[in-house]
PDB file of N, CA and C in Angstrom:
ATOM      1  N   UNK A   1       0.845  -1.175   0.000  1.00  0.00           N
ATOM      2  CA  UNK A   1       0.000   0.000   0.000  1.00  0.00           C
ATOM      3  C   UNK A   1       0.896   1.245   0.000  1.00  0.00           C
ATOM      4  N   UNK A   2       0.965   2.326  -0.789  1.00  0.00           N
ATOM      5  CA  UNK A   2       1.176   3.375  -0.685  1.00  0.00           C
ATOM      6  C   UNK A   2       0.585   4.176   0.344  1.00  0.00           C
ATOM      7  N   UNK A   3       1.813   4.390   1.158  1.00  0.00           N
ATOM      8  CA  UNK A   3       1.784   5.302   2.217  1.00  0.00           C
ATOM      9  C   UNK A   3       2.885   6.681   2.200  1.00  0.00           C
ATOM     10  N   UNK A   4       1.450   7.462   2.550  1.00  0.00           N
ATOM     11  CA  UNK A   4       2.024   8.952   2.509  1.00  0.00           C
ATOM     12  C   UNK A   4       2.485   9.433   4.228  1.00  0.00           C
ATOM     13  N   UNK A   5       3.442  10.086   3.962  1.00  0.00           N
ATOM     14  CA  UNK A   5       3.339  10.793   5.398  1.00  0.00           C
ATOM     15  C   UNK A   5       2.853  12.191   5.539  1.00  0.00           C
ATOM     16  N   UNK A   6       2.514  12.327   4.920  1.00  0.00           N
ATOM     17  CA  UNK A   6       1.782  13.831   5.193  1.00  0.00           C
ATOM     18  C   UNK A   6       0.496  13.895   4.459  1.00  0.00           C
ATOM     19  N   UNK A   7      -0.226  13.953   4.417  1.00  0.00           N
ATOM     20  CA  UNK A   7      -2.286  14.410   3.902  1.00  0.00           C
ATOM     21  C   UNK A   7      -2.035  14.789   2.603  1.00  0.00           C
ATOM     22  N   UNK A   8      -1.267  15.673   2.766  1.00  0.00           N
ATOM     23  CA  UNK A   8      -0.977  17.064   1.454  1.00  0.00           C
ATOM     24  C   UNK A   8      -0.108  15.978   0.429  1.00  0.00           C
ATOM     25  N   UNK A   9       0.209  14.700   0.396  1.00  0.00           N
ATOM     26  CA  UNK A   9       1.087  14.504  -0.466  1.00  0.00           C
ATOM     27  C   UNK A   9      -0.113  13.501  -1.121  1.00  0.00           C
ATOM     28  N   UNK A  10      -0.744  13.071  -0.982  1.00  0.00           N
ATOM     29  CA  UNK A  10      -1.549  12.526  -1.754  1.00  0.00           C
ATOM     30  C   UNK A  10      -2.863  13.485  -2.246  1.00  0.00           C
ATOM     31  N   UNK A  11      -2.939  14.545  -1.480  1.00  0.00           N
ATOM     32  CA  UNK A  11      -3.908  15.660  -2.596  1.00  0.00           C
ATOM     33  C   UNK A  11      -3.314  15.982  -3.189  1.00  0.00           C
ATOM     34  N   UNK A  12      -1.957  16.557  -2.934  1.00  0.00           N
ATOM     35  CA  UNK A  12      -1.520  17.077  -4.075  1.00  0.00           C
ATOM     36  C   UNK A  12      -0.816  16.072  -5.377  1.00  0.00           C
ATOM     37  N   UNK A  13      -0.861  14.997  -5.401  1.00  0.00           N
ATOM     38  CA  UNK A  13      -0.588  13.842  -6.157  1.00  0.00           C
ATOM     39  C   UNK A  13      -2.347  13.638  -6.519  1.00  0.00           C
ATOM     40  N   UNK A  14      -3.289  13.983  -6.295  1.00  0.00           N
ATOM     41  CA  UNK A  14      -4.617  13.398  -6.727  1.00  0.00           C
ATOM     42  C   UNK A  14      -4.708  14.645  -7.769  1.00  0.00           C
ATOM     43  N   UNK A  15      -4.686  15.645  -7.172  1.00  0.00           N
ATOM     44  CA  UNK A  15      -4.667  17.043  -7.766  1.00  0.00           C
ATOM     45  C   UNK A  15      -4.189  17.431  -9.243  1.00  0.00           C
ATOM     46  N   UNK A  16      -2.591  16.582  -9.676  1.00  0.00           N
ATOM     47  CA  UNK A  16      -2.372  16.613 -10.844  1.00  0.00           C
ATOM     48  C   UNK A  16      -3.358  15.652 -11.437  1.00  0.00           C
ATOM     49  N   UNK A  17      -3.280  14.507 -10.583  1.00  0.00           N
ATOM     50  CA  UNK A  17      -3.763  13.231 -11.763  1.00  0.00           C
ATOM     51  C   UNK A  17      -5.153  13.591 -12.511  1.00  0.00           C
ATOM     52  N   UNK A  18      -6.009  14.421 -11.789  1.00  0.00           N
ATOM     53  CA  UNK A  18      -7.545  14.851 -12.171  1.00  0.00           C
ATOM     54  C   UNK A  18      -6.839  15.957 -12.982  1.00  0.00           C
ATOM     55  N   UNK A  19      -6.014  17.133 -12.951  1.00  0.00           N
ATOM     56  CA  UNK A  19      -5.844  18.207 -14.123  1.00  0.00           C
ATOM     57  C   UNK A  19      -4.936  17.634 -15.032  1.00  0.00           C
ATOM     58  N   UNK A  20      -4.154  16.418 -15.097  1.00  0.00           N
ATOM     59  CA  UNK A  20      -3.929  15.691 -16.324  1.00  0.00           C
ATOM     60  C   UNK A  20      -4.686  14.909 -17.032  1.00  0.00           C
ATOM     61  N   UNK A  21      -5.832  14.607 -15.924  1.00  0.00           N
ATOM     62  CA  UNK A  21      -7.256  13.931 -16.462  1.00  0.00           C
ATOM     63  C   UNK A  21      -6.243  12.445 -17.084  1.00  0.00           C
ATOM     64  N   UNK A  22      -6.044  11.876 -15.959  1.00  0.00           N
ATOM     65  CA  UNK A  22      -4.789  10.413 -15.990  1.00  0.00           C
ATOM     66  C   UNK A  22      -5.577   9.785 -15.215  1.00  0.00           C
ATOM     67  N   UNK A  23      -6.793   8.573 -15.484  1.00  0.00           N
ATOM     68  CA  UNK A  23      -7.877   8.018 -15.098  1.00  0.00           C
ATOM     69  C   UNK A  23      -6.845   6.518 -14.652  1.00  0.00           C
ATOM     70  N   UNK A  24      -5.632   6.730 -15.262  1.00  0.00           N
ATOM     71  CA  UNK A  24      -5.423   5.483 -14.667  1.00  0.00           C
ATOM     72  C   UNK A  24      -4.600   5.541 -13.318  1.00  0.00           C
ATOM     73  N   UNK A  25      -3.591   6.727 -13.463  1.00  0.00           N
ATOM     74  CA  UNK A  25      -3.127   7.120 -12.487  1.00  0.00           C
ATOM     75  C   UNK A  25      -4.110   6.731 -11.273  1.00  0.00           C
ATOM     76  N   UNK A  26      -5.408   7.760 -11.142  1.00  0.00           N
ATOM     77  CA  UNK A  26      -5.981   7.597 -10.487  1.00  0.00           C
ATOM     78  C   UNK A  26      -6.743   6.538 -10.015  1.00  0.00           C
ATOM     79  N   UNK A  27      -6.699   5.651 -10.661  1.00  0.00           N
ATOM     80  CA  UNK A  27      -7.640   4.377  -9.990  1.00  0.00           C
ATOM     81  C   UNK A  27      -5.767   3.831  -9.615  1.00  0.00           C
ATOM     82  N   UNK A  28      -5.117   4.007  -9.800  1.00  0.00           N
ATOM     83  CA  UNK A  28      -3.820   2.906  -9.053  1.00  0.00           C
ATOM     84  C   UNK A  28      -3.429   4.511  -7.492  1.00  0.00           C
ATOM     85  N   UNK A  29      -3.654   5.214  -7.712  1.00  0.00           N
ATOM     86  CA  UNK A  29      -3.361   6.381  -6.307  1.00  0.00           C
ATOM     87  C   UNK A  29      -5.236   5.736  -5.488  1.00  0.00           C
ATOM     88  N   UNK A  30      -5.909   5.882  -5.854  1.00  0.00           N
ATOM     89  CA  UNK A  30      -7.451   5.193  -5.116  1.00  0.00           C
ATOM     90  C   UNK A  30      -7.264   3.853  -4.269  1.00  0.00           C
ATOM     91  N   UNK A  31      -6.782   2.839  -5.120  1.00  0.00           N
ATOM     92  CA  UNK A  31      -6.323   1.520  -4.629  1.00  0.00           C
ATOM     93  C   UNK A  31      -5.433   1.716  -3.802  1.00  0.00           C
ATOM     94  N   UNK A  32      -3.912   2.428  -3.846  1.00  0.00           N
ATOM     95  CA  UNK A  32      -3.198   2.391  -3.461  1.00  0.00           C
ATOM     96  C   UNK A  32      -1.942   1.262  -3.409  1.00  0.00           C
ATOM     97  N   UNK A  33      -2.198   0.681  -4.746  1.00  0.00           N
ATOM     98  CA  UNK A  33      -1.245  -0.573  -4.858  1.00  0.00           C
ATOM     99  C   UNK A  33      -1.126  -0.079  -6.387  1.00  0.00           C
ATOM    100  N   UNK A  34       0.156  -1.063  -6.875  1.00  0.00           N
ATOM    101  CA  UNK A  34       0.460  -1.063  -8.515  1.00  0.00           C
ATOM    102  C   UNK A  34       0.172  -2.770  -8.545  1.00  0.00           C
ATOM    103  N   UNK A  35      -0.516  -3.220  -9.247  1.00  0.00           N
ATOM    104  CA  UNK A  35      -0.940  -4.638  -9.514  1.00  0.00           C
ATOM    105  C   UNK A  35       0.254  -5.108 -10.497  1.00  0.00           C
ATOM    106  N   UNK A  36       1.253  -4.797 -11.112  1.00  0.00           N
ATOM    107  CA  UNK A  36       2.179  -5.328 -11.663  1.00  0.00           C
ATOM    108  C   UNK A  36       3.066  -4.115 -11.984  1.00  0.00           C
ATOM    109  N   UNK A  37       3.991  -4.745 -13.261  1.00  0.00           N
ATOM    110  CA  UNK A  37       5.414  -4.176 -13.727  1.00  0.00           C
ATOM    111  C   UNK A  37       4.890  -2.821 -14.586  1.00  0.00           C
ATOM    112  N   UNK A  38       3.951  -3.032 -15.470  1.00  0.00           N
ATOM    113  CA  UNK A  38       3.599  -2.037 -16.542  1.00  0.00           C
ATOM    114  C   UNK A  38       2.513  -0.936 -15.494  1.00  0.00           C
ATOM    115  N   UNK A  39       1.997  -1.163 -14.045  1.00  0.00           N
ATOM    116  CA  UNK A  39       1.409  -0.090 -13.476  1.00  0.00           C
ATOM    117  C   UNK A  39       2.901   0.490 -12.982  1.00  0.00           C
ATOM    118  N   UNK A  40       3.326   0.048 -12.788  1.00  0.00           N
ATOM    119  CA  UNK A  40       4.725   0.759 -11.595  1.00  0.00           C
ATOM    120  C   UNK A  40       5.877   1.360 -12.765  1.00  0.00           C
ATOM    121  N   UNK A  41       5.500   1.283 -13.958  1.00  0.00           N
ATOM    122  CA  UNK A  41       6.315   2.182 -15.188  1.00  0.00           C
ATOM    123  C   UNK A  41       5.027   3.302 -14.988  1.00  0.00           C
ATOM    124  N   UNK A  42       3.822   2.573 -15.508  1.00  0.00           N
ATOM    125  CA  UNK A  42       3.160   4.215 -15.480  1.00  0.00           C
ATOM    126  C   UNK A  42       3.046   4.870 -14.392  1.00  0.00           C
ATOM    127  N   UNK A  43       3.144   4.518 -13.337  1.00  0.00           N
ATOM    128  CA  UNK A  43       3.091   5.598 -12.372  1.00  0.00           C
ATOM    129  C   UNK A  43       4.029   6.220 -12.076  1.00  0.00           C
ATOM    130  N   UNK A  44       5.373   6.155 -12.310  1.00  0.00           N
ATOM    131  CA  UNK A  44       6.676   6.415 -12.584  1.00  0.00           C
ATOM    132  C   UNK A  44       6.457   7.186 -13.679  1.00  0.00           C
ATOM    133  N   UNK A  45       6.382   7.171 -14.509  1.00  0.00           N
ATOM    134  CA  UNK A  45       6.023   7.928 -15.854  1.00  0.00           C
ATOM    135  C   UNK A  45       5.377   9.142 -15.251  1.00  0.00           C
ATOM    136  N   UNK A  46       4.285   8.736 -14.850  1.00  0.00           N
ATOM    137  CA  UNK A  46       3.108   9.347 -14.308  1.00  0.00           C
ATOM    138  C   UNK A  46       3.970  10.852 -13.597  1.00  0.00           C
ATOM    139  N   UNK A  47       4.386  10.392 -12.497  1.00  0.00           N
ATOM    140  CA  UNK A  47       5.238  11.488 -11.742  1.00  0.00           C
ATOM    141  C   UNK A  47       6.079  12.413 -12.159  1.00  0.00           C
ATOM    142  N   UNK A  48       6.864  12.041 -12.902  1.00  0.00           N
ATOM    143  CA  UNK A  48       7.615  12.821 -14.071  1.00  0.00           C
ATOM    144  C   UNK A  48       6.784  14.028 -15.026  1.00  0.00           C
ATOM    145  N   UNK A  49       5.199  13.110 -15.368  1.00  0.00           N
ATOM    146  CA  UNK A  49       4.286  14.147 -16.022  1.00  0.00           C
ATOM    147  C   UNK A  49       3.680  15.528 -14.931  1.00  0.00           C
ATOM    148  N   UNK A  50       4.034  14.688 -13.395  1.00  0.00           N
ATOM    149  CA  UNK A  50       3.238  15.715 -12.354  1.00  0.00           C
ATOM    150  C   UNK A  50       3.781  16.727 -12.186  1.00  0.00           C
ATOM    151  N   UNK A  51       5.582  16.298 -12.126  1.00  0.00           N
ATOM    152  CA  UNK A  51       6.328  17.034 -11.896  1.00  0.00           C
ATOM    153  C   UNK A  51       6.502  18.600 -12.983  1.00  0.00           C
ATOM    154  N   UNK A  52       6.529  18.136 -14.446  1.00  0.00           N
ATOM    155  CA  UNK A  52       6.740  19.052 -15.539  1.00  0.00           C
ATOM    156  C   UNK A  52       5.145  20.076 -15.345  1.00  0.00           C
ATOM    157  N   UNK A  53       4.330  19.590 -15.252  1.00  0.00           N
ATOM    158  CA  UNK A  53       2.905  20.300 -15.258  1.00  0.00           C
ATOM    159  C   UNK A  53       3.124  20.744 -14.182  1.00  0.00           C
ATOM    160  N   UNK A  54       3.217  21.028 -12.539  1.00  0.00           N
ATOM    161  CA  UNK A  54       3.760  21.699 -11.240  1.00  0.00           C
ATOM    162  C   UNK A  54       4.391  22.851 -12.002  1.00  0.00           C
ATOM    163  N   UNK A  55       5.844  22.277 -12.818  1.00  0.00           N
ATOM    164  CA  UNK A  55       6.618  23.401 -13.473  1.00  0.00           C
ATOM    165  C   UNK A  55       5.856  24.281 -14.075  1.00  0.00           C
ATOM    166  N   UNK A  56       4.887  23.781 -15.113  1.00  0.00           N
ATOM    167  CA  UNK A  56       4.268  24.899 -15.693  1.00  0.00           C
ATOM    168  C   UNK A  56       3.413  25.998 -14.998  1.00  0.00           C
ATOM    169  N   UNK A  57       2.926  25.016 -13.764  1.00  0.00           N
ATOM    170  CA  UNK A  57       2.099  26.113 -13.277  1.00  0.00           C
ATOM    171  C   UNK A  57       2.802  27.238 -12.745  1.00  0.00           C
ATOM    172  N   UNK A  58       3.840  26.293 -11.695  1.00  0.00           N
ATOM    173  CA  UNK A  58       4.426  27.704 -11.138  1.00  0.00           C
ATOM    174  C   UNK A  58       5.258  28.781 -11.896  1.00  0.00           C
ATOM    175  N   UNK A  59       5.732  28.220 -13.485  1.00  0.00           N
ATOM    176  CA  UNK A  59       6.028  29.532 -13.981  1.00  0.00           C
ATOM    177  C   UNK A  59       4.722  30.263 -14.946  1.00  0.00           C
ATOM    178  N   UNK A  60       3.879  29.667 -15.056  1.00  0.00           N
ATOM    179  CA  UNK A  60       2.407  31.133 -15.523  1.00  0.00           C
ATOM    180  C   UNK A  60       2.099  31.267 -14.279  1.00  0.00           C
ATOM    181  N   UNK A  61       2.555  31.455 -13.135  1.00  0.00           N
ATOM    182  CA  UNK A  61       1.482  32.206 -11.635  1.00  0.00           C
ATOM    183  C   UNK A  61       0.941  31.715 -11.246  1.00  0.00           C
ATOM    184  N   UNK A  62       0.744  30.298 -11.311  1.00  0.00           N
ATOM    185  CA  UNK A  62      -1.072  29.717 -11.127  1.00  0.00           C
ATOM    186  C   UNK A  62      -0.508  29.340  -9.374  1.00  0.00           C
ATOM    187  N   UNK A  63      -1.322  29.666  -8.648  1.00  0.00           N
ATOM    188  CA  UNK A  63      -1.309  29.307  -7.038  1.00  0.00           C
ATOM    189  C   UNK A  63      -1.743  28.108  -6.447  1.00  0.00           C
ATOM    190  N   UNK A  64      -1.045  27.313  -5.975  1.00  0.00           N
ATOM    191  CA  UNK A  64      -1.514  25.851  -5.980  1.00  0.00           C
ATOM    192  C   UNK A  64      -2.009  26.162  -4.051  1.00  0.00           C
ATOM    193  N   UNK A  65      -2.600  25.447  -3.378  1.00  0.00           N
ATOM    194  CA  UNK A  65      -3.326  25.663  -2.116  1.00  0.00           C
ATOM    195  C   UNK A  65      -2.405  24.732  -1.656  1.00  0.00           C
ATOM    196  N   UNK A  66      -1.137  24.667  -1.651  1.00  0.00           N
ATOM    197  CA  UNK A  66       0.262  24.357  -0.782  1.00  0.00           C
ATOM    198  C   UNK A  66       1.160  25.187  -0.870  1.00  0.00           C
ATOM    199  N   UNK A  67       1.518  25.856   0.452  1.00  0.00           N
ATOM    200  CA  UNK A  67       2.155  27.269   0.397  1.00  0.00           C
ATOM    201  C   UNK A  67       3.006  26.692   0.522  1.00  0.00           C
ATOM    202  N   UNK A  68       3.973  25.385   0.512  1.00  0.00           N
ATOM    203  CA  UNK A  68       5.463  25.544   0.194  1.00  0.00           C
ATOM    204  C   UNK A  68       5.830  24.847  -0.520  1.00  0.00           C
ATOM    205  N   UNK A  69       4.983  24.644  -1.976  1.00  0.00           N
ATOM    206  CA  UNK A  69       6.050  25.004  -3.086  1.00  0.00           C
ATOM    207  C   UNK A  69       5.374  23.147  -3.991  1.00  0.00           C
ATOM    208  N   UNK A  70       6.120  23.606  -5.136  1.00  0.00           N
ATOM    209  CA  UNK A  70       5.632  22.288  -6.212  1.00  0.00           C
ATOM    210  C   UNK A  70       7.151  21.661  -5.467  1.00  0.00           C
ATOM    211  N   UNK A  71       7.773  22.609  -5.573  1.00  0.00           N
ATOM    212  CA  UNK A  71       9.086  21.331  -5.751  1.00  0.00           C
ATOM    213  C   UNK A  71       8.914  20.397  -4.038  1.00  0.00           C
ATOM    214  N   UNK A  72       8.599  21.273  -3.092  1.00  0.00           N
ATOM    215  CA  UNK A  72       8.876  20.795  -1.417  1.00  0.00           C
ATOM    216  C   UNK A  72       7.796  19.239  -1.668  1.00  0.00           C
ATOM    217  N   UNK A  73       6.701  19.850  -2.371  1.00  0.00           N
ATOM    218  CA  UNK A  73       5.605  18.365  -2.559  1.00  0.00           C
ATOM    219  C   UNK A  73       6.300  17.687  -3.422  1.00  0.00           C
ATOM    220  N   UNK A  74       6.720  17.302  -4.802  1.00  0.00           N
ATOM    221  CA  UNK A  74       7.112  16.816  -5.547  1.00  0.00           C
ATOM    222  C   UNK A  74       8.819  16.273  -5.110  1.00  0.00           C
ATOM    223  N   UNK A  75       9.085  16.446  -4.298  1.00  0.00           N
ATOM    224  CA  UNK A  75      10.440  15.585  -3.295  1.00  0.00           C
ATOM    225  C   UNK A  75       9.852  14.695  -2.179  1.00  0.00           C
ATOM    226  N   UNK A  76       8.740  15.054  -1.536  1.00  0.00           N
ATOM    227  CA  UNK A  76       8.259  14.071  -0.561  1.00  0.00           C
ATOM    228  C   UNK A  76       7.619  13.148  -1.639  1.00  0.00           C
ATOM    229  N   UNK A  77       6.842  13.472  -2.539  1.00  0.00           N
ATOM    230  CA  UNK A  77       6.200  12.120  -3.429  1.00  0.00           C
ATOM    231  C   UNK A  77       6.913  11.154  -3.812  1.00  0.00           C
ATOM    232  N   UNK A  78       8.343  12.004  -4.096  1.00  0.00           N
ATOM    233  CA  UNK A  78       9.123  11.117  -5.798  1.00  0.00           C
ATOM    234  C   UNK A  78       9.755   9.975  -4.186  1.00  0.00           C
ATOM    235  N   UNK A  79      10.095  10.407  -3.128  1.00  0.00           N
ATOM    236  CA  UNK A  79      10.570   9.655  -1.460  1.00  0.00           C
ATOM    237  C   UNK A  79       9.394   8.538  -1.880  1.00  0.00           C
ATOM    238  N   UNK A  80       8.118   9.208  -1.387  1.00  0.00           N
ATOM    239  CA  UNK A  80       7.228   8.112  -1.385  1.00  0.00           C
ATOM    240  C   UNK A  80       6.819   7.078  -2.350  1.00  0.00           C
ATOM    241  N   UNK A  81       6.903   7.077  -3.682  1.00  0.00           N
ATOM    242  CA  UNK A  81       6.322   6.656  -4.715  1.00  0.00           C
ATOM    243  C   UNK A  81       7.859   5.566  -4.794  1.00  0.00           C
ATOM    244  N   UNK A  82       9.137   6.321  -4.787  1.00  0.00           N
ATOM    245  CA  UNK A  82       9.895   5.017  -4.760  1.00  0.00           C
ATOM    246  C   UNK A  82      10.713   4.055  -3.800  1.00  0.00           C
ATOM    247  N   UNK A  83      10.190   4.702  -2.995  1.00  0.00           N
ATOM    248  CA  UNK A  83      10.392   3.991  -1.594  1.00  0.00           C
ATOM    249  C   UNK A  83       8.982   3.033  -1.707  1.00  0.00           C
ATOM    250  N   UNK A  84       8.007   3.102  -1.552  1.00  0.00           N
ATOM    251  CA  UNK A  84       6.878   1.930  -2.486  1.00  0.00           C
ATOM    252  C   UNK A  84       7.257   1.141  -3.239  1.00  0.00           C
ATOM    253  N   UNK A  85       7.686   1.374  -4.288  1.00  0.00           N
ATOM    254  CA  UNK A  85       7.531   0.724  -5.640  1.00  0.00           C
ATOM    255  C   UNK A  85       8.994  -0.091  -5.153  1.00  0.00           C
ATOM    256  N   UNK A  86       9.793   0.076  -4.689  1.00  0.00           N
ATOM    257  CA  UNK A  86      11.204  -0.856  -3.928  1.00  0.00           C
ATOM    258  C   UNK A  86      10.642  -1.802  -2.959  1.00  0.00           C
ATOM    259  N   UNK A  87       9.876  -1.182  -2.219  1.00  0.00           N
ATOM    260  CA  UNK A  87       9.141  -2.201  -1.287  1.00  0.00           C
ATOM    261  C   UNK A  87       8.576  -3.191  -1.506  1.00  0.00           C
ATOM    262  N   UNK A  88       7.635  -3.145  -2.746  1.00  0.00           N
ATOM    263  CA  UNK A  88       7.063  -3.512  -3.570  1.00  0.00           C
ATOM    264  C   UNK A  88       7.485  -4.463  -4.747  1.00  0.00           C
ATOM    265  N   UNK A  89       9.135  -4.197  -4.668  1.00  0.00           N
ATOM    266  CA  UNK A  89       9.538  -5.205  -5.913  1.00  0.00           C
ATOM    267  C   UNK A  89       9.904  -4.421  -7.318  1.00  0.00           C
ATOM    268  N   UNK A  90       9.704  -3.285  -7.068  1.00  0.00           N
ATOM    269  CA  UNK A  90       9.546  -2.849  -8.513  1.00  0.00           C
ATOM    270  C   UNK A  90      10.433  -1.281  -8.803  1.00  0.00           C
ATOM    271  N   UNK A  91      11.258  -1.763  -7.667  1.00  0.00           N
ATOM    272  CA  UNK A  91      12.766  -0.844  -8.195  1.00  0.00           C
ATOM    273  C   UNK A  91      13.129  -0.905  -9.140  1.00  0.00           C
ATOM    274  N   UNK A  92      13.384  -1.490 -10.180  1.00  0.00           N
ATOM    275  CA  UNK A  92      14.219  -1.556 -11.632  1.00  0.00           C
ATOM    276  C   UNK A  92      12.966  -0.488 -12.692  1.00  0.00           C
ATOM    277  N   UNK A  93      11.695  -1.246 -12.273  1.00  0.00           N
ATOM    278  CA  UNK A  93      10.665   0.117 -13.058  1.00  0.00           C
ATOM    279  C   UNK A  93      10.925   0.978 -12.661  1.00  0.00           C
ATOM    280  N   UNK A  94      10.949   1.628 -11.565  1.00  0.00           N
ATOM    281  CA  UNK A  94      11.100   3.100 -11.638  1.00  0.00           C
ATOM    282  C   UNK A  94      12.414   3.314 -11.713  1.00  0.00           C
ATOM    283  N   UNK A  95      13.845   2.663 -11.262  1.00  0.00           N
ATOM    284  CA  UNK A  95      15.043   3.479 -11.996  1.00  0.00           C
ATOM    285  C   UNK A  95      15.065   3.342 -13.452  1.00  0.00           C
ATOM    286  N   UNK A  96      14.271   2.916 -14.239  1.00  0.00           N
ATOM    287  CA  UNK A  96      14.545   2.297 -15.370  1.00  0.00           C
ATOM    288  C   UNK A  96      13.718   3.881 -16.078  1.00  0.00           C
ATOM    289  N   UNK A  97      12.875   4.567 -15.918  1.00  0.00           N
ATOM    290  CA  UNK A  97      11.767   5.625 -15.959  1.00  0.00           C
ATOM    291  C   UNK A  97      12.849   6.339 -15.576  1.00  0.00           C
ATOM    292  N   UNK A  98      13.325   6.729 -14.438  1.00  0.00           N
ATOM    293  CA  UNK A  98      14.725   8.082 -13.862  1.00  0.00           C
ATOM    294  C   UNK A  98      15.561   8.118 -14.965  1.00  0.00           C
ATOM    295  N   UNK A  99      16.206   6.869 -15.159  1.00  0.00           N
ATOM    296  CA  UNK A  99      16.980   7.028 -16.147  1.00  0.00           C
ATOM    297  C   UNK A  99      16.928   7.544 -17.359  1.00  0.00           C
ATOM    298  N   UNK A 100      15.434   7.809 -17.926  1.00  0.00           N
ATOM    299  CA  UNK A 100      15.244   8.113 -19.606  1.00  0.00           C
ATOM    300  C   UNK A 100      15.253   9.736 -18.746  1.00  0.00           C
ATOM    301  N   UNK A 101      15.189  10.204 -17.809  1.00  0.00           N
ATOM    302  CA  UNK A 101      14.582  11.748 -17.372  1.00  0.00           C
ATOM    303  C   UNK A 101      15.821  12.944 -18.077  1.00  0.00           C
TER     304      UNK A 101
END
């Protein structure tokens, strides 16, 4: 199970997945598990897409309702998501995803 330590890291991880409109994202962040190898690439994938869209917002102005910052959330996730996915078995998917970055 994906476990967050803070509230704010899974809204703000739900938050992109609904304004990327990433239906799959979201049913594997809902469950809270990756059921195999090809969920734990896309959600890896996935993060990388959260991360670049964060970027965009914060350079057009857009105000996200976490006052410290895309990047402060997007370092506790990328902790959580692969500290999971190692736990999980599925370290080589996500360094394998870092590596194309």
């Amino acid at each position: 199970m994906i476990e967050y330590k803070f509230d704010e890291e899974k809204e703000y991880i739900l938050h992109y997945a609904k304004k990327l409109h990433d239906n799959r994202t979201l049913d594997i962040l809902n469950s809270g598990n990756v059921n195999d190898a090809e969920d734990a690439i896309y959600i890896s994938q996935y993060f990388w897409r959260m991360v670049d869209s964060s970027i965009e917002d914060e350079d057009a102005g857009i105000e996200l309702p976490w006052p410290e910052g895309a990047e402060f959330w997007n370092e506790k996730i990328m902790n959580t998501l692969s500290g999971y996915l190692e736990r999980a078995g599925y370290e080589s998917e996500w360094d394998s995803v870092v590596d194309e970055q």
